[in-house]
Protein backbone atom coordinates (compact mmCIF):
# COMPACT_ATOMS: atom_id res chain seq x y z
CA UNK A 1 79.07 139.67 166.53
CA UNK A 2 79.81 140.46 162.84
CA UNK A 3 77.05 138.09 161.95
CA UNK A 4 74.93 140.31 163.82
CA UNK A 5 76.24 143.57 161.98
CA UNK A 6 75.94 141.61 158.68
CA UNK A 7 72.22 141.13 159.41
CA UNK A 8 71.29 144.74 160.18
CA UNK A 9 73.05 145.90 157.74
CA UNK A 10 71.22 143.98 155.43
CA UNK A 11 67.59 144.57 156.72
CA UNK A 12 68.43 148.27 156.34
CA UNK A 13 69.94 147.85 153.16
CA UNK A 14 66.44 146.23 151.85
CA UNK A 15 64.27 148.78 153.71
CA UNK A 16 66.12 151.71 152.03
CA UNK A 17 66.84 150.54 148.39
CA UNK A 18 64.14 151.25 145.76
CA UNK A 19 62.12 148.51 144.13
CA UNK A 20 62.10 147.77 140.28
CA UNK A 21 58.70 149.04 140.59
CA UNK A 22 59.61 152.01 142.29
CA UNK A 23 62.37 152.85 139.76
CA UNK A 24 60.08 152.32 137.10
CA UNK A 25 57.24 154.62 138.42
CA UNK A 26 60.25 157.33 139.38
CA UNK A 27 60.85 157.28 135.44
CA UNK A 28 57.33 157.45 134.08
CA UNK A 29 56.84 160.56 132.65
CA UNK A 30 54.99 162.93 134.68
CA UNK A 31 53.17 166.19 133.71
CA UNK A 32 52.28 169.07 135.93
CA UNK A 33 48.73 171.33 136.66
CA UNK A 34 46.61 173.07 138.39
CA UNK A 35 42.59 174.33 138.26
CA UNK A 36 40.98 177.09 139.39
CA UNK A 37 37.14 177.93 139.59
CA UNK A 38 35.38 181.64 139.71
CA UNK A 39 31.74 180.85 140.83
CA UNK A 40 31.07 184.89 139.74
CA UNK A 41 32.07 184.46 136.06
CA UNK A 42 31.65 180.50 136.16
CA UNK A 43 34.74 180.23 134.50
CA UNK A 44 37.16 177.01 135.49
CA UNK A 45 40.87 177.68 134.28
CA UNK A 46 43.76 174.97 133.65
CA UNK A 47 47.60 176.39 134.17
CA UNK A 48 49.65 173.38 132.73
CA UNK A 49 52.70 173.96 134.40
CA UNK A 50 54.99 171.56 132.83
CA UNK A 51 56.27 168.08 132.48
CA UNK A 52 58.99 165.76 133.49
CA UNK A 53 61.08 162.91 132.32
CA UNK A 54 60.11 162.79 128.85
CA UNK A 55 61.61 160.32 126.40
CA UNK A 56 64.74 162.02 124.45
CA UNK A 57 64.51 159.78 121.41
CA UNK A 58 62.40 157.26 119.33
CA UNK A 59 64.80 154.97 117.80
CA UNK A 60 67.22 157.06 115.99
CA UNK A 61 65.08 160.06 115.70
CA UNK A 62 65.28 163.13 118.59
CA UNK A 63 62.05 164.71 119.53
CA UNK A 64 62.03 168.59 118.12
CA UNK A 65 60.37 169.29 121.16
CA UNK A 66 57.13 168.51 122.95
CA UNK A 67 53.51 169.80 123.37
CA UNK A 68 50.20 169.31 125.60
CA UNK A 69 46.73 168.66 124.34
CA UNK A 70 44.19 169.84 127.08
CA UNK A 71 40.71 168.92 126.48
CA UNK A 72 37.38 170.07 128.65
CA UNK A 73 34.81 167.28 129.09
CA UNK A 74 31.72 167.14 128.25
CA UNK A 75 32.09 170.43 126.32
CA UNK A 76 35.01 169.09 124.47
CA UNK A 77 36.83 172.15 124.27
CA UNK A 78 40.26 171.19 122.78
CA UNK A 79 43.62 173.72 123.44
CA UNK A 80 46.91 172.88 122.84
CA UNK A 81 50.44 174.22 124.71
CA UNK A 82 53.30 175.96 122.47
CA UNK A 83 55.83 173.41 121.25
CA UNK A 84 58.91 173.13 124.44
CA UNK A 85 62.04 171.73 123.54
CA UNK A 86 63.40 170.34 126.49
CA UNK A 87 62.77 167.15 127.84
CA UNK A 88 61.22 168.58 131.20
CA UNK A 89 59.92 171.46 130.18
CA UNK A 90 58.40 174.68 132.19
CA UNK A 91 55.15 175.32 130.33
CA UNK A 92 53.23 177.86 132.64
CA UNK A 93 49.96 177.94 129.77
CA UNK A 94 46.62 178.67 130.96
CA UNK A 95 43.05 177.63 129.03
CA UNK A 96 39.91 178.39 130.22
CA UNK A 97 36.04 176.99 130.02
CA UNK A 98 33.21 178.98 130.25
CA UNK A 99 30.50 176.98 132.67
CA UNK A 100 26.75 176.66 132.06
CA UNK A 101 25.25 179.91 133.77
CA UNK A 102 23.26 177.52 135.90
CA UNK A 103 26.67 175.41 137.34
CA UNK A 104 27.45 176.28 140.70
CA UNK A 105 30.89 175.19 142.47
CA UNK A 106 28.92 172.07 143.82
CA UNK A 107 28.14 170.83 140.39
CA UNK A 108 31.47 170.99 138.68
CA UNK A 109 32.17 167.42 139.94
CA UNK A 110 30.87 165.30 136.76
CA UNK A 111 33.70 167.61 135.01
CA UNK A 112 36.62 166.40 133.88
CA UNK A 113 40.15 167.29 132.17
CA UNK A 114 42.25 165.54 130.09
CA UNK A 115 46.19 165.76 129.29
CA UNK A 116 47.84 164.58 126.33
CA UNK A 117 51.26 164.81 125.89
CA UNK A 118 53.16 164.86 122.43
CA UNK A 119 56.54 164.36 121.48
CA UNK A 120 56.68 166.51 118.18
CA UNK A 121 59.58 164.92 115.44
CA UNK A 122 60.12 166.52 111.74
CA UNK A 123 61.63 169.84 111.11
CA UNK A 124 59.98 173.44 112.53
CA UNK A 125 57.29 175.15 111.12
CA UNK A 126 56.88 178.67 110.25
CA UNK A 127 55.26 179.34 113.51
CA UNK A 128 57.42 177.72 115.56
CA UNK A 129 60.92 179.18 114.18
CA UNK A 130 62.09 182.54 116.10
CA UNK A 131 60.87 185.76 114.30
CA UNK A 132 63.93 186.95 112.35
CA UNK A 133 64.67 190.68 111.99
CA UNK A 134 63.55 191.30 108.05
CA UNK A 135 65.39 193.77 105.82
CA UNK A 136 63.47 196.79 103.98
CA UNK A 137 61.92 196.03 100.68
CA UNK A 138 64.11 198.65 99.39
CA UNK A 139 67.30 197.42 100.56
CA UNK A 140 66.47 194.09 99.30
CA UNK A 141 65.61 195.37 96.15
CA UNK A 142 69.12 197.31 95.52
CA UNK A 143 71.37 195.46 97.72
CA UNK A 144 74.09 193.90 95.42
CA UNK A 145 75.48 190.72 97.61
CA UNK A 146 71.48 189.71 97.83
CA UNK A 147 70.39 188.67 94.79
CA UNK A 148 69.29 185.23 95.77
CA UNK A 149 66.68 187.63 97.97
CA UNK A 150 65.90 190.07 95.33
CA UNK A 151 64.79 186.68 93.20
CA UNK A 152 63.04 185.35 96.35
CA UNK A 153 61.33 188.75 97.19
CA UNK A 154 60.20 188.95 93.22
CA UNK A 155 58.87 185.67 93.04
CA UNK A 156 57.12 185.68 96.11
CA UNK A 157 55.27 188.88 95.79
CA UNK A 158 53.01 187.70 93.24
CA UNK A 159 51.87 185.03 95.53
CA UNK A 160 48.96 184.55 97.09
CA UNK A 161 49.43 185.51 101.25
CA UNK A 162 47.02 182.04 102.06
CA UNK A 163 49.11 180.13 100.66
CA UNK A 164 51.95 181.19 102.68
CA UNK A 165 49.95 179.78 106.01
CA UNK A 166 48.82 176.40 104.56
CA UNK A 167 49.44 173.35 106.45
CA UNK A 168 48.88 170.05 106.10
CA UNK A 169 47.22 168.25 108.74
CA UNK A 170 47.90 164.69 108.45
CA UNK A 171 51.72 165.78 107.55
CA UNK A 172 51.35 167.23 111.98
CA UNK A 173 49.74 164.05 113.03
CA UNK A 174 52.24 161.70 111.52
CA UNK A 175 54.95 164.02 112.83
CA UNK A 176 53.57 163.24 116.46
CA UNK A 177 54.06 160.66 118.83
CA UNK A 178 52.06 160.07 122.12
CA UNK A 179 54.07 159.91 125.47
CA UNK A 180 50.90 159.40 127.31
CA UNK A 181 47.48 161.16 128.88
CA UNK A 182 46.07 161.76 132.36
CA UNK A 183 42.60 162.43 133.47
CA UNK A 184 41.36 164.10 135.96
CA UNK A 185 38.16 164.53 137.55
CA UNK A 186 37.39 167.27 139.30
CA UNK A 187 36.75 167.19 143.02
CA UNK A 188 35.48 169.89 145.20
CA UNK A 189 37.19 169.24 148.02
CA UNK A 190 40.64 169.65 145.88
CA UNK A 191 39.99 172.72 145.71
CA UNK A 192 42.08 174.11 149.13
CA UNK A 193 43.04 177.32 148.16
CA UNK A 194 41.29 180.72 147.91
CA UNK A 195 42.75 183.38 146.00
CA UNK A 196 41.33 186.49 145.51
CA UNK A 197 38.32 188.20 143.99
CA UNK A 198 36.51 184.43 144.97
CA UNK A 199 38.26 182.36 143.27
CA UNK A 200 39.23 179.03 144.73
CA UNK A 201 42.53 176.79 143.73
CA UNK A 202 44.08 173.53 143.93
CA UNK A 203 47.50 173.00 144.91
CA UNK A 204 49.72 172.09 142.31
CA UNK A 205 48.94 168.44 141.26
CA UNK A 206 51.63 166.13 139.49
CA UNK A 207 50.19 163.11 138.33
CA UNK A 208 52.38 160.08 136.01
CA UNK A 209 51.19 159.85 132.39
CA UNK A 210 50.03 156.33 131.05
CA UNK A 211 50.35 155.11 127.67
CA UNK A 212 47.28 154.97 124.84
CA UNK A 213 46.09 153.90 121.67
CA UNK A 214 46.87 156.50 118.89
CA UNK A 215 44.06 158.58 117.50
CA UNK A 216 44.31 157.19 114.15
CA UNK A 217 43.88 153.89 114.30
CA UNK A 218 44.00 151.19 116.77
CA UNK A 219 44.84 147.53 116.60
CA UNK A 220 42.17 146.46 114.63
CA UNK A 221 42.13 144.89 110.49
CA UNK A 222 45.48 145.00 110.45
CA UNK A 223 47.49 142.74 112.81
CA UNK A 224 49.38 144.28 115.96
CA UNK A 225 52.51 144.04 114.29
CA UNK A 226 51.30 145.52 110.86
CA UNK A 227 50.15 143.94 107.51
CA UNK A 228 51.08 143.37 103.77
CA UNK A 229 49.54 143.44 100.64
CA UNK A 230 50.64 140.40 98.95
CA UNK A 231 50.13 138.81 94.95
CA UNK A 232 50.39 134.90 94.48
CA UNK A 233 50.40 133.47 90.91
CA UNK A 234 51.42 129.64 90.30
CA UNK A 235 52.54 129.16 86.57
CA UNK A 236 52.73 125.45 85.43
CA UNK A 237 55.22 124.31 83.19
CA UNK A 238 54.76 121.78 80.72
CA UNK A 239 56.69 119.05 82.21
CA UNK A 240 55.67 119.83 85.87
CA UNK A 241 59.85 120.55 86.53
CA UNK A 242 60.01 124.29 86.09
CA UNK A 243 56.97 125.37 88.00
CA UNK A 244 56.88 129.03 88.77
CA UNK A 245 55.89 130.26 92.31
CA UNK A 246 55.75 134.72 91.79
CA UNK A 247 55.14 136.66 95.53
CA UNK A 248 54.34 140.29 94.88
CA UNK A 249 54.57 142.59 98.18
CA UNK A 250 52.60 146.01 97.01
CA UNK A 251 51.83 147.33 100.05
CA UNK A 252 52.98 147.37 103.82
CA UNK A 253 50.80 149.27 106.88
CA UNK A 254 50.48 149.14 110.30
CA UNK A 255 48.88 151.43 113.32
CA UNK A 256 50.52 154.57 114.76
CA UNK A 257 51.54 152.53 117.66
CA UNK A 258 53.15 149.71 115.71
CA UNK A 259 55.20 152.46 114.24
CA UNK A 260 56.14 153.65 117.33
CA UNK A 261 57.52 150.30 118.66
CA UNK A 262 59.70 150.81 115.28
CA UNK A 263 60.93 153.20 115.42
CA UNK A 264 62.37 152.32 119.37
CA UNK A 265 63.98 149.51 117.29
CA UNK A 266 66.55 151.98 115.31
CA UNK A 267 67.24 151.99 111.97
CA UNK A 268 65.80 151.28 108.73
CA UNK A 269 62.96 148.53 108.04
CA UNK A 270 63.14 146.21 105.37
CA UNK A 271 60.76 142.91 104.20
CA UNK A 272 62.38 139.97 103.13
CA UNK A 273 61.03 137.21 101.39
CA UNK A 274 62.68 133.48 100.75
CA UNK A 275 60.90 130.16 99.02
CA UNK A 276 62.26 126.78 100.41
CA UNK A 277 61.76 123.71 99.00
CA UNK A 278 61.66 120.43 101.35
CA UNK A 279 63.44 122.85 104.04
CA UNK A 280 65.84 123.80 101.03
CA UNK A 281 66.36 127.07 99.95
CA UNK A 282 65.19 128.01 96.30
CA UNK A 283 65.91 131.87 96.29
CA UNK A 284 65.50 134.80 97.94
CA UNK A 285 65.06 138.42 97.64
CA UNK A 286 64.60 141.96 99.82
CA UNK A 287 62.58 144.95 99.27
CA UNK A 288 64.22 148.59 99.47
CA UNK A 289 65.01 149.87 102.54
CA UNK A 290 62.34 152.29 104.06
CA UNK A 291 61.73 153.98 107.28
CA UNK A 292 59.31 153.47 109.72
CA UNK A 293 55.81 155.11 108.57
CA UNK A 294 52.12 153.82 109.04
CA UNK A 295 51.52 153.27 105.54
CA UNK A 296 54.10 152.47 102.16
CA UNK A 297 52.96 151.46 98.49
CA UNK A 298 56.24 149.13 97.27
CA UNK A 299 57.88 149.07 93.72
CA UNK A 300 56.71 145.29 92.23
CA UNK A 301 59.79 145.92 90.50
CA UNK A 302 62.19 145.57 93.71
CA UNK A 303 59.49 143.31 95.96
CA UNK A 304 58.69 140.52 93.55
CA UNK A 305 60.45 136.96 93.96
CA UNK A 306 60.12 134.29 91.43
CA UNK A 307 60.94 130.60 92.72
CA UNK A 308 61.62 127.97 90.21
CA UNK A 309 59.69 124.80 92.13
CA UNK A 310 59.12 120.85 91.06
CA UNK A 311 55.71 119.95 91.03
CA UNK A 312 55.78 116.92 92.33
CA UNK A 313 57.69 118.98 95.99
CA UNK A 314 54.86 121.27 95.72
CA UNK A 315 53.43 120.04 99.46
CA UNK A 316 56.60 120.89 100.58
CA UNK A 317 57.24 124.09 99.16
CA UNK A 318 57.30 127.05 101.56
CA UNK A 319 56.95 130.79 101.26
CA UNK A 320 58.55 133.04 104.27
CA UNK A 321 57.66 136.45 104.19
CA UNK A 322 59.65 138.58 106.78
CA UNK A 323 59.81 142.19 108.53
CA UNK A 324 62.91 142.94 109.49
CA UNK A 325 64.70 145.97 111.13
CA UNK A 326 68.74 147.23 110.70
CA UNK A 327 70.14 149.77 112.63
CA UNK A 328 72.82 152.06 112.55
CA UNK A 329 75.55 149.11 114.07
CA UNK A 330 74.27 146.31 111.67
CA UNK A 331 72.34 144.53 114.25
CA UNK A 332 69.26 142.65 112.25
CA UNK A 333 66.39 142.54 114.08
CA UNK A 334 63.14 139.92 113.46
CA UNK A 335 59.48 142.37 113.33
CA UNK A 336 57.13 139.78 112.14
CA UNK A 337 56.82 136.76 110.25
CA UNK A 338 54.16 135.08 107.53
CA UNK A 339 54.59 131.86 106.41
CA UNK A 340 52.45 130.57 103.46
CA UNK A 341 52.35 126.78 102.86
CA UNK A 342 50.27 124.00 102.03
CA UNK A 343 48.00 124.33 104.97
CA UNK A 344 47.37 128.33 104.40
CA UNK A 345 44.22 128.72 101.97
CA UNK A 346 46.35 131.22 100.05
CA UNK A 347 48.25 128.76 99.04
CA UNK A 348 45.34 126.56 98.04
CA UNK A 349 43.76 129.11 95.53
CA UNK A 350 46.40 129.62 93.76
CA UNK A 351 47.51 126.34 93.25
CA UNK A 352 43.53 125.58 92.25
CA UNK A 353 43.95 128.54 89.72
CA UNK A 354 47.26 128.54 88.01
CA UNK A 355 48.49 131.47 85.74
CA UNK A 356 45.90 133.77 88.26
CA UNK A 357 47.48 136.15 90.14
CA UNK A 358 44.89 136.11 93.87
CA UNK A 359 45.92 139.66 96.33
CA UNK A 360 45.04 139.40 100.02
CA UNK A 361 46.37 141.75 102.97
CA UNK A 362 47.86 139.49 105.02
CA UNK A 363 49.59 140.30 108.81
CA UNK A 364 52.52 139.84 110.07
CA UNK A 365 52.83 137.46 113.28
């Protein structure tokens, strides 16, 4: 009898408890919307309503808040939501397309929408901070426990107003992070609902968000996991025992997405180089610490190592070249790896041209 109770208990158990899969998908960020279509004023309108579960940090940074990129297709008429700063926010924004006079209702259906959703990092702009209730010029002016104003107010007013509203783009697209897009195609029959003054509706839709490729650059010349710019120079010594190996990192990129993967890591990056010699280790260095970022010129000064070798071990001399992450507990964490050796044709030119310094972008693996 109790084996019997054991084994309903158990096929119930397995009918009623969620899936990985269906804990994953009850995660995945999700974003809210609805369209609307007036075939008198052929106007189609998109009410973003809002979005759910969307990630609270990347790495040790917090998301500032979050915004939604709506774009009509093929017109590619781009809007964008105000900045929300909770993680499932109420957006209620509408954005609207004005339709080829000659469109009718039946031929919106090669028409499509998409929805981009941004995580925004990096401190508030102008626009986005609250208005804040400004004093009179005169009371500024003669105020006595003000004076840092009075010098701000005097300063200011000789400047230019344009310059006051300047921005710089790339500084807002580094500050951004993708948490994923949705498209959707519009579908006559969809559209279930009719409103007044002829204009028909679609229910609220919720749809999950997948992940994309950034919009500045994908994985492409430089490796997935992000490449260096690296100098070689082999100086020979007279008696063949004081051979000098010099490694030179000058520069270190990678995609927007690479960075992203970063900065889920935590902490500070790092790139660490070591020369061994027969599996021995002949010295060792590491660059400054630096956060993560799509693109970072290096001081030679702190990311050059200089490796006394034997010419005669010079087959089995080895250069390691590493990426490495630290975060806030200590915890060391391996990003990517080049190893340049006998076999690598780096290593061959330089040896061919001693006292020549050869630079090649090479990736990480």
């Amino acid at each position: 009898m109790e084996e019997t109770v054991s084994t309903v208990r158990n096929y119930f158990k397995k009918k009623t408890s969620p899936t990985p899969a269906d804990a994953d998908a009850a995660r995945a960020p999700q974003i809210g919307f609805r369209a609307s279509f007036c075939e008198a004023t052929k106007e189609l309108k998109v009410k973003v309503i809002g979005a759910r579960q969307l990630p609270t940090d990347y790495g040790s940074v917090k998301p500032r808040g979050y915004l939604v990129k709506v774009v009509f297709y093929p017109k590619r008429e781009k809007f964008e939501t105000k900045t929300a700063k909770e993680s499932w926010p109420t957006i209620n924004e509408e954005f609207s397309s004005i339709l080829d006079g000659s469109k009718r209702f039946e031929d919106i259906e090669g028409l499509f929408v998409s929805f981009t959703i941004y995580a925004v990092l990096g401190k508030e702009t102008e626009e986005e901070r609250p208005p804040v209730k400004r004093k009179s010029i005169l009371k500024k002016y003669f105020s006595f426990s003000d004076g840092e104003e009075i010098i701000s107010l005097r300063k200011n007013s000789f400047r230019r107003s344009g310059t006051l509203r300047r921005s710089s783009y790339n500084g807002c697209l580094s500050n951004r992070r993708t948490v994923g897009a949705v498209t959707y195609k519009l579908d006559r029959k969809s559209f279930t609902q009719k409103l007044r003054n002829n204009v028909i509706s679609t229910p609220d839709i919720w749809r999950n968000v997948t992940d994309i490729t950034s919009g500045i650059q994908t994985q492409p010349r430089d490796g997935i996991k992000g490449s260096v710019e690296v100098t070689l120079q082999y100086g020979v010594s007279e008696d063949g025992t004081n051979d000098v190996v010099e490694v030179t990192i000058t520069k270190f990129r990678c995609s927007l997405q690479t960075m992203q993967l970063h900065e889920k890591v935590g902490g500070q990056l790092y790139i660490k180089i070591t020369a061994f010699e027969d599996e021995d280790l002949v010295q060792k260095m590491k660059s400054d610490k630096f956060e993560p970022t799509i693109s970072l010129k290096l001081e030679p000064s702190t990311s050059t190592l200089r490796a006394t070798v034997n010419k005669r071990n010079l087959n089995q001399t080895k250069i390691l070249i590493r990426l490495m992450a630290r975060n806030l507990v200590g915890k060391k964490t391996l990003l990517g790896k080049i190893e340049i050796d006998r076999h690598s044709d780096f290593w061959k030119e330089i040896v061919a041209s001693p006292s020549v310094n050869i630079t090649k972008m090479v990736n990480f693996e």
